[in-house]
C-alpha atoms as a PDB file:
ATOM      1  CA  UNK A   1     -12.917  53.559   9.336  1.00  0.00           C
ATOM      2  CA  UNK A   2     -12.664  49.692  10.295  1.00  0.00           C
ATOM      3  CA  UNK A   3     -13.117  48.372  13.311  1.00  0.00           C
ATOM      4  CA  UNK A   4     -10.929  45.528  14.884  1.00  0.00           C
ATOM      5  CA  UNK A   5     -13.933  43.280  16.110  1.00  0.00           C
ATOM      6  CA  UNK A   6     -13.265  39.702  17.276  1.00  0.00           C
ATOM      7  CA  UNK A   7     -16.362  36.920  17.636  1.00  0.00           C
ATOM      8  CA  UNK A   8     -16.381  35.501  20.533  1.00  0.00           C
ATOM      9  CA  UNK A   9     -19.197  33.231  19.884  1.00  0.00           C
ATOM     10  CA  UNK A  10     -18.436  29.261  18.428  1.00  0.00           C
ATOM     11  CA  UNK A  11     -17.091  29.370  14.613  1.00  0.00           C
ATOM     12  CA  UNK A  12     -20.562  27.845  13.764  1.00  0.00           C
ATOM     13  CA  UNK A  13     -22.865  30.580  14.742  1.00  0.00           C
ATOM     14  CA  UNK A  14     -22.642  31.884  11.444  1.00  0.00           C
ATOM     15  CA  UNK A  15     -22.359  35.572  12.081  1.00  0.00           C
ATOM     16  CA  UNK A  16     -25.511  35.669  14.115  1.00  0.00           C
ATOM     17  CA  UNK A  17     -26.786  38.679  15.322  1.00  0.00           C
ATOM     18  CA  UNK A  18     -26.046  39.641  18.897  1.00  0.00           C
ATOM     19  CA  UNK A  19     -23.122  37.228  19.772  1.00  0.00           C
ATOM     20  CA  UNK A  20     -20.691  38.513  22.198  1.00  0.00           C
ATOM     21  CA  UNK A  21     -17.829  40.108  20.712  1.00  0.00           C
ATOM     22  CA  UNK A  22     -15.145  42.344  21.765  1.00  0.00           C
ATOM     23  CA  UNK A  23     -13.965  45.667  19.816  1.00  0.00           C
ATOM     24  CA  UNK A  24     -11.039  48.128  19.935  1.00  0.00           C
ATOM     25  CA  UNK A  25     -11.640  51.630  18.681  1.00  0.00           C
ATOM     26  CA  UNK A  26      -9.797  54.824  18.126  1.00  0.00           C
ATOM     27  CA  UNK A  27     -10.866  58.260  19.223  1.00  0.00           C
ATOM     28  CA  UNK A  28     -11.287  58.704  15.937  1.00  0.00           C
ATOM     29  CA  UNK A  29     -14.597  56.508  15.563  1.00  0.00           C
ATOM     30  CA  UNK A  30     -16.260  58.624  18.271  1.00  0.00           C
ATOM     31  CA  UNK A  31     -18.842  58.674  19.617  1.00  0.00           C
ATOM     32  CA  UNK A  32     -18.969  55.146  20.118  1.00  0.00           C
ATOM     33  CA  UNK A  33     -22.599  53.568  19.208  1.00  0.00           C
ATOM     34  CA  UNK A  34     -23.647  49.804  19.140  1.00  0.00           C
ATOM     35  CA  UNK A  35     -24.063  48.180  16.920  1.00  0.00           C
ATOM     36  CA  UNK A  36     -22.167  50.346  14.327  1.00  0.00           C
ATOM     37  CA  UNK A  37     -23.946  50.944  11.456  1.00  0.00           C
ATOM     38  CA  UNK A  38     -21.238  49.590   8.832  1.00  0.00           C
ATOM     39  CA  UNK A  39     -21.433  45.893  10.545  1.00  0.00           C
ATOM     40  CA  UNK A  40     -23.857  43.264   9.271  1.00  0.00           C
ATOM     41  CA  UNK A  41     -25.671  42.758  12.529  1.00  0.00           C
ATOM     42  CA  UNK A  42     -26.325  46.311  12.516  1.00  0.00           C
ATOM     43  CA  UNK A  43     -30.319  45.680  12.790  1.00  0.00           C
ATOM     44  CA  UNK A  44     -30.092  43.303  15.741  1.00  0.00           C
ATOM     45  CA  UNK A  45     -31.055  46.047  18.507  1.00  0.00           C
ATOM     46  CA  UNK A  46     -31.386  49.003  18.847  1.00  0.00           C
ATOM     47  CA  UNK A  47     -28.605  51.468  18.655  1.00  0.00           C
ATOM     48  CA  UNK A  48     -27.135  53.043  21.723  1.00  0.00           C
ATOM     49  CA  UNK A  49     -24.473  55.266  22.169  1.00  0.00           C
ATOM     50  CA  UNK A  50     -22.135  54.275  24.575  1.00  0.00           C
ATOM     51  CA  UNK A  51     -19.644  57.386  26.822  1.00  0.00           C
ATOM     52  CA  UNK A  52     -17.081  54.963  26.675  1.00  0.00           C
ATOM     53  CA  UNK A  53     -14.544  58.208  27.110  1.00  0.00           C
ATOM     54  CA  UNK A  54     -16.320  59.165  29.947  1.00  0.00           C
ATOM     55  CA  UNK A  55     -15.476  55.633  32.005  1.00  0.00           C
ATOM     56  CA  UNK A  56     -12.302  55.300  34.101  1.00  0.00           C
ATOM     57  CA  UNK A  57     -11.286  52.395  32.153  1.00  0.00           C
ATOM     58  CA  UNK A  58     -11.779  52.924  28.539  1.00  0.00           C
ATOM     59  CA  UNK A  59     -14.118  49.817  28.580  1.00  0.00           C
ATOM     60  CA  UNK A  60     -18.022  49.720  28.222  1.00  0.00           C
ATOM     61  CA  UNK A  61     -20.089  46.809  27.412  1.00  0.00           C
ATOM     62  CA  UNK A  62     -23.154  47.100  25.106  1.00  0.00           C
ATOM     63  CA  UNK A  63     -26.516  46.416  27.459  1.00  0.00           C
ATOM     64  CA  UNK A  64     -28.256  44.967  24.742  1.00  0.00           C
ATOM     65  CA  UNK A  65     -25.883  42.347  23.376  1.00  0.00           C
ATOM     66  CA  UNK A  66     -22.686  42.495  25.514  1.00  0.00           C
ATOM     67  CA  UNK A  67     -19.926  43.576  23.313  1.00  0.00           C
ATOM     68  CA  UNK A  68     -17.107  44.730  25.034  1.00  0.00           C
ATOM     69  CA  UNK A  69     -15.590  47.868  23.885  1.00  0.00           C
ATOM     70  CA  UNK A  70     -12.105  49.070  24.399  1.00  0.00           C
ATOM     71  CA  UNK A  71     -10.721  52.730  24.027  1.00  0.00           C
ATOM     72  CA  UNK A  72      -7.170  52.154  22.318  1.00  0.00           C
ATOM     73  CA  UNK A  73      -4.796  54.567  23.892  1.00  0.00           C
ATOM     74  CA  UNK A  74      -6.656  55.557  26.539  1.00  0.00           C
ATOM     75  CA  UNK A  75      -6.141  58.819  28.910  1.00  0.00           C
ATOM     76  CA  UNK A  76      -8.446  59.217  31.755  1.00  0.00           C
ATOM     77  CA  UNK A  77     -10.419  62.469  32.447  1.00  0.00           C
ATOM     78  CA  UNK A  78      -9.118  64.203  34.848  1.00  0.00           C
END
């Protein structure tokens, strides 16, 4: 399972921990927690599990670190 993350932070931060980034996911890598545990900056706070299916957007932002998750193909709950 990979995930499609994208830094947002300057080219120069050097992977830091915590930067904001944005990530699509697949149902398939639910339930969604930050920061996944196969990513470098996996120790940079603690993890959280996010109900991104649960939103009416299929978007959540981590509280901790503001990444910005997306739900690829996306159906609402009814």
């Amino acid at each position: 399972m990979q995930n499609n993350i994208t830094n947002k932070a300057d080219s120069d931060s050097g992977g830091a921990c915590c930067t904001k980034r944005f990530c699509e996911i697949t149902q398939a890598e639910l339930p969604l927690s930050c920061p996944p545990i196969n990513e470098r900056v996996w120790d940079g706070h603690p993890r959280v599990y996010l109900p991104i299916e649960e939103t009416e957007t299929g978007k959540f932002v981590c509280p901790y670190c503001g990444t910005e998750y997306v739900l690829k193909n996306f159906v609402p709950q009814k």
